[in-house]
C-alpha atoms as a PDB file:
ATOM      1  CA  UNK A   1      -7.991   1.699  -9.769  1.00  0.00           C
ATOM      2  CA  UNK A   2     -11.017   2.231  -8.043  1.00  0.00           C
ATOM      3  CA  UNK A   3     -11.061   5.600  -7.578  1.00  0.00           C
ATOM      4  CA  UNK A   4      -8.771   8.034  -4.348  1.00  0.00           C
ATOM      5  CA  UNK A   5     -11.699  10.234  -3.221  1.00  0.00           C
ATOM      6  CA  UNK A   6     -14.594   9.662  -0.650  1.00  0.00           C
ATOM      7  CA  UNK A   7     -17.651   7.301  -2.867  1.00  0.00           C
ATOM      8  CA  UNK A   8     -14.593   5.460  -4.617  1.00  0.00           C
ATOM      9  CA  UNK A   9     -12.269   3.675  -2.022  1.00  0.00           C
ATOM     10  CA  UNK A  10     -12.866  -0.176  -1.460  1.00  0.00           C
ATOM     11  CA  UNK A  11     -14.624   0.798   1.642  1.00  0.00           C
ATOM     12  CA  UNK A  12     -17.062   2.472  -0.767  1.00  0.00           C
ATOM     13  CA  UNK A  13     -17.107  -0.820  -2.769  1.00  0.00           C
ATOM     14  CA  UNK A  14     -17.964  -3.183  -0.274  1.00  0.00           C
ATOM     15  CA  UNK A  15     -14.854  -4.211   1.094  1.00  0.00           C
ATOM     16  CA  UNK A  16     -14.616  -4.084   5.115  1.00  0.00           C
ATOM     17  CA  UNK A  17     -11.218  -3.298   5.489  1.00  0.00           C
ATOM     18  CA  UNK A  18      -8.524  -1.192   3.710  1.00  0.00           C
ATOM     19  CA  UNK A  19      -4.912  -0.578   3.599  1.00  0.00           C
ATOM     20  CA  UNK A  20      -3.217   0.703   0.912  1.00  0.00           C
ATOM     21  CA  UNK A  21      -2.436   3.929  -1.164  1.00  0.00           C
ATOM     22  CA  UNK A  22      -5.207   5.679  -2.543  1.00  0.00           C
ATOM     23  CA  UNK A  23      -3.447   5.968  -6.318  1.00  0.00           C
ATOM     24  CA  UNK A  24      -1.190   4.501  -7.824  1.00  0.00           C
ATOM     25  CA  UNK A  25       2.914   5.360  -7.019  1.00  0.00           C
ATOM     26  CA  UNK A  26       3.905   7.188  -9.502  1.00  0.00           C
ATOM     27  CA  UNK A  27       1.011   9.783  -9.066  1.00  0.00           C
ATOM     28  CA  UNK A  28       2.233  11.207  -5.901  1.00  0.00           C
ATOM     29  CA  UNK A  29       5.943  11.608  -4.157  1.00  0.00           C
ATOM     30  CA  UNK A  30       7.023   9.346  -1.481  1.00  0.00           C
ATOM     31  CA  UNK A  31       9.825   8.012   0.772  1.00  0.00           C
ATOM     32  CA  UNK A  32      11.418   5.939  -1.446  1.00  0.00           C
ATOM     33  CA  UNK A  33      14.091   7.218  -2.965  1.00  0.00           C
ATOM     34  CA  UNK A  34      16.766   7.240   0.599  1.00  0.00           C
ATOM     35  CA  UNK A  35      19.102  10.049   0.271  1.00  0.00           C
ATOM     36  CA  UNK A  36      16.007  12.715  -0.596  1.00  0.00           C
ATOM     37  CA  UNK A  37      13.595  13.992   1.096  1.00  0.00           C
ATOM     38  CA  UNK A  38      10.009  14.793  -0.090  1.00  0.00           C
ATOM     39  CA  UNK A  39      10.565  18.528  -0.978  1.00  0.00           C
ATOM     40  CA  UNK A  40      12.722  17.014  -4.082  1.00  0.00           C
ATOM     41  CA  UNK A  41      10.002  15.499  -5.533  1.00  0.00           C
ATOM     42  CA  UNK A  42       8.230  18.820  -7.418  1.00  0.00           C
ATOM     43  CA  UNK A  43       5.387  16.985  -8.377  1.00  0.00           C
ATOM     44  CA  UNK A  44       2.220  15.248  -6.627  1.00  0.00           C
ATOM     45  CA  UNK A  45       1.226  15.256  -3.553  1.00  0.00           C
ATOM     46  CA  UNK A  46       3.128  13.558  -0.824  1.00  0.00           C
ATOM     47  CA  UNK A  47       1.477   9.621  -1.045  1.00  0.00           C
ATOM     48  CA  UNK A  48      -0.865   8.867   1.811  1.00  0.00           C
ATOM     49  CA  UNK A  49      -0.933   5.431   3.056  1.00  0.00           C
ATOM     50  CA  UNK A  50      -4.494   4.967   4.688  1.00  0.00           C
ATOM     51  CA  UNK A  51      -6.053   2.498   6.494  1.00  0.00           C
ATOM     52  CA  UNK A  52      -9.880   2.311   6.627  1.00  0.00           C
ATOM     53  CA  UNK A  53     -12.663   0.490   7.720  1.00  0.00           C
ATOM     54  CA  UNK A  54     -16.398   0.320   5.745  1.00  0.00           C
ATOM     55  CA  UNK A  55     -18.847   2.970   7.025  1.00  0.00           C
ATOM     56  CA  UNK A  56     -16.194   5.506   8.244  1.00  0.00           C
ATOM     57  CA  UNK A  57     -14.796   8.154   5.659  1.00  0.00           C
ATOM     58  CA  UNK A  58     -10.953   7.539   5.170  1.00  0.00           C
ATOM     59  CA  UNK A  59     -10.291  11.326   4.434  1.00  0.00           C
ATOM     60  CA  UNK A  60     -12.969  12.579   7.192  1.00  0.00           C
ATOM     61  CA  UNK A  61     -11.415  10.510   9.692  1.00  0.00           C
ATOM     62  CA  UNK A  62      -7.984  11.105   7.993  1.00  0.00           C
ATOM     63  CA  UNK A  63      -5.718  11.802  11.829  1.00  0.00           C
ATOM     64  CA  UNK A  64      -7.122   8.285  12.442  1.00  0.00           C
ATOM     65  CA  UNK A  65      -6.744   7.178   8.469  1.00  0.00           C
ATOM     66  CA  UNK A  66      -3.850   8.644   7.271  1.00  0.00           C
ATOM     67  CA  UNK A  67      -0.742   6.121   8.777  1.00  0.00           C
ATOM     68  CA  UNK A  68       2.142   8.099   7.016  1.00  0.00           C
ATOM     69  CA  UNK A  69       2.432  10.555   4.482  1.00  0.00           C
ATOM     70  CA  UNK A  70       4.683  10.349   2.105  1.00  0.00           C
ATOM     71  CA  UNK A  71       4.077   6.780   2.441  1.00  0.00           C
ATOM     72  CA  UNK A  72       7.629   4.776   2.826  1.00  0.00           C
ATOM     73  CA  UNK A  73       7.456   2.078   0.033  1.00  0.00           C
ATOM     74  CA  UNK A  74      10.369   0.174   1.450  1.00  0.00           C
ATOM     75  CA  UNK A  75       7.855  -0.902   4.282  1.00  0.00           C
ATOM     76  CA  UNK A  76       4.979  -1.465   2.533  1.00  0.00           C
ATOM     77  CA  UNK A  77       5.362  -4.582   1.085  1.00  0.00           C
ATOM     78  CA  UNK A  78       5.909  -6.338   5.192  1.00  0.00           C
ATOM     79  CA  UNK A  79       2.981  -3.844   5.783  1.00  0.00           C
ATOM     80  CA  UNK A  80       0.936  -5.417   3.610  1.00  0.00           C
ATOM     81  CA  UNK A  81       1.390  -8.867   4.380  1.00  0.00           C
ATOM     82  CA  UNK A  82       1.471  -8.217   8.200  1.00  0.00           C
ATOM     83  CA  UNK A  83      -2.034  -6.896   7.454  1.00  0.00           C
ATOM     84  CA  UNK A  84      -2.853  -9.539   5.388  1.00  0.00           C
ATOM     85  CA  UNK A  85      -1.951 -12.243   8.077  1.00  0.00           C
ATOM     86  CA  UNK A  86      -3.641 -10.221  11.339  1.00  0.00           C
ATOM     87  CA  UNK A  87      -7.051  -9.952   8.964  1.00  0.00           C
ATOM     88  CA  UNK A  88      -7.082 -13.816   7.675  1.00  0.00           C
ATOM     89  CA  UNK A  89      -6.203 -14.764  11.132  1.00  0.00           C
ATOM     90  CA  UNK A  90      -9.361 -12.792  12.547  1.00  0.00           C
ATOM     91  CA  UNK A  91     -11.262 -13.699  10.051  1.00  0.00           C
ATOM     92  CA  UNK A  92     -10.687 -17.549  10.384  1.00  0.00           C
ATOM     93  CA  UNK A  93     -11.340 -17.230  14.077  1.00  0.00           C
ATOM     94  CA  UNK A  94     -15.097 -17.215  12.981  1.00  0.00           C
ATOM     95  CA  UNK A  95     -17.732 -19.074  11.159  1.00  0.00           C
ATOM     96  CA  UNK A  96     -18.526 -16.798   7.944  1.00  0.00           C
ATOM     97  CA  UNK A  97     -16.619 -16.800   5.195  1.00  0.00           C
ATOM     98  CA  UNK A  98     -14.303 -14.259   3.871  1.00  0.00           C
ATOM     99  CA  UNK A  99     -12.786 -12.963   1.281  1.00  0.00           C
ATOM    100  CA  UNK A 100      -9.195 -11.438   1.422  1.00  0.00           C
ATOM    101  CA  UNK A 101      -7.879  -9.273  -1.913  1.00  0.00           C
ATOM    102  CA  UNK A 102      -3.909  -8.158  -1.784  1.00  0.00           C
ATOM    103  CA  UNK A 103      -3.082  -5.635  -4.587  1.00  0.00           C
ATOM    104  CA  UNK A 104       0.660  -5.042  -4.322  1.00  0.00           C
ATOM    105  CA  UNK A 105       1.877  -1.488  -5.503  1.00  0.00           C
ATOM    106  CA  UNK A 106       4.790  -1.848  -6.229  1.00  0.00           C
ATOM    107  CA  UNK A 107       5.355  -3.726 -10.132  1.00  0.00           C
ATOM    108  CA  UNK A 108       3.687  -0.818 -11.272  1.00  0.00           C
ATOM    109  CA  UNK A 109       6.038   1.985 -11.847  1.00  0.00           C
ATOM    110  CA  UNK A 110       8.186   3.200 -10.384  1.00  0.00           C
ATOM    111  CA  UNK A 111       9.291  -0.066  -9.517  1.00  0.00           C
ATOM    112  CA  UNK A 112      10.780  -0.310  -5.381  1.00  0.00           C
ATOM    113  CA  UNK A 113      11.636  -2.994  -3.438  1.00  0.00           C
ATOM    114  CA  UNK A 114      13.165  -2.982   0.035  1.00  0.00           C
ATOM    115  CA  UNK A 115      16.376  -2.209   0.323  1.00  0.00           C
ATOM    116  CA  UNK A 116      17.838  -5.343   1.148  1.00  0.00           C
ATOM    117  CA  UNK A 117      16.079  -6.715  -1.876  1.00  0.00           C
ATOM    118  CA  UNK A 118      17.768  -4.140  -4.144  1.00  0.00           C
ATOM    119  CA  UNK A 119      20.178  -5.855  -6.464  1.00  0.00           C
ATOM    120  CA  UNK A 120      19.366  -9.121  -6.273  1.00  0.00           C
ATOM    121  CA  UNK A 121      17.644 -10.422  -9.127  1.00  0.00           C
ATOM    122  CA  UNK A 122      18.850 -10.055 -12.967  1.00  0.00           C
ATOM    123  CA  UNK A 123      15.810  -8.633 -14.099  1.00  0.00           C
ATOM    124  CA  UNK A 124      16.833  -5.139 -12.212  1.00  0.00           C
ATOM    125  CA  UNK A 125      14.596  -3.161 -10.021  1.00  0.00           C
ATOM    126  CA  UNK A 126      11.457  -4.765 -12.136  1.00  0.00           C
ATOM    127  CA  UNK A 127      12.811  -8.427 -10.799  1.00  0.00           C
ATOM    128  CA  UNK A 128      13.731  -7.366  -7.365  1.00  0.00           C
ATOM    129  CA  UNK A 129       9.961  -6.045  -7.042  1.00  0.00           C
ATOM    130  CA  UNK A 130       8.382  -9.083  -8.154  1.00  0.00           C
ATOM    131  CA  UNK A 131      10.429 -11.510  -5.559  1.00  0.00           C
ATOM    132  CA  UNK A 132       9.923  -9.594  -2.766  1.00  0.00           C
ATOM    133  CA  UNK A 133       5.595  -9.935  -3.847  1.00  0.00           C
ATOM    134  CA  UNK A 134       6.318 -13.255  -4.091  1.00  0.00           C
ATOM    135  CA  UNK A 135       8.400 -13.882  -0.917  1.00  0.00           C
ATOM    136  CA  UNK A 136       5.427 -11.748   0.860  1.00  0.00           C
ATOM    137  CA  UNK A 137       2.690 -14.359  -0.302  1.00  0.00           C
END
């Protein structure tokens, strides 16, 4: 982790761009779990999901930042690798090289997939995480 306060996000770090939760997911409540809603989660905060850029604070500028909170980790897997795609595709529009790095949250627990994903490996929720990473790459 590289840190979830201001000095310690990528941005800090020397990364340009940054999407992503700030933690990891199982230090904070979220969407996830359909049928509940956040207030019966009784620990954490809700889980941001932020987007930031280098040079701007993500928690300063958080009405800009902050895309949804609790984040919805059903979504954030196609998030990811919609953001992935727009940034490489930008990026290869120039002459400088770049560097892209995609840390997916979700094979750390608690382990979530996307609903349609749910129940379809053998290795349970673990396996059903790990194909829909690799079906995202």
């Amino acid at each position: 982790h590289l840190g979830q306060t201001d000095g310690h996000l990528p941005t800090d770090r020397g990364f340009d761009e940054y999407l992503g939760v700030p933690y990891s997911v199982d230090m904070g409540n979220s969407a996830w779990d359909w049928g509940r809603n956040a207030s019966a989660y009784p620990y954490g905060p809700p889980l941001p999901l932020l987007r930031c850029s280098a040079g701007r604070s993500c928690f300063d500028n958080a009405p800009k930042s902050v895309i949804e909170q609790p984040a919805d980790l059903e979504t954030l897997t196609a998030r990811y690798a919609r953001f992935a795609g727009d940034f490489i595709a930008e990026a290869a529009q120039g002459d400088a090289p770049f560097f892209f790095y995609m840390a997916f949250s979700h094979v750390h627990v608690p382990n979530f997939a996307a609903r349609g994903r749910c129940g379809q490996s053998r290795r349970g929720l673990f396996g059903d995480a790990v194909q829909e990473m690799d079906a995202a790459v």
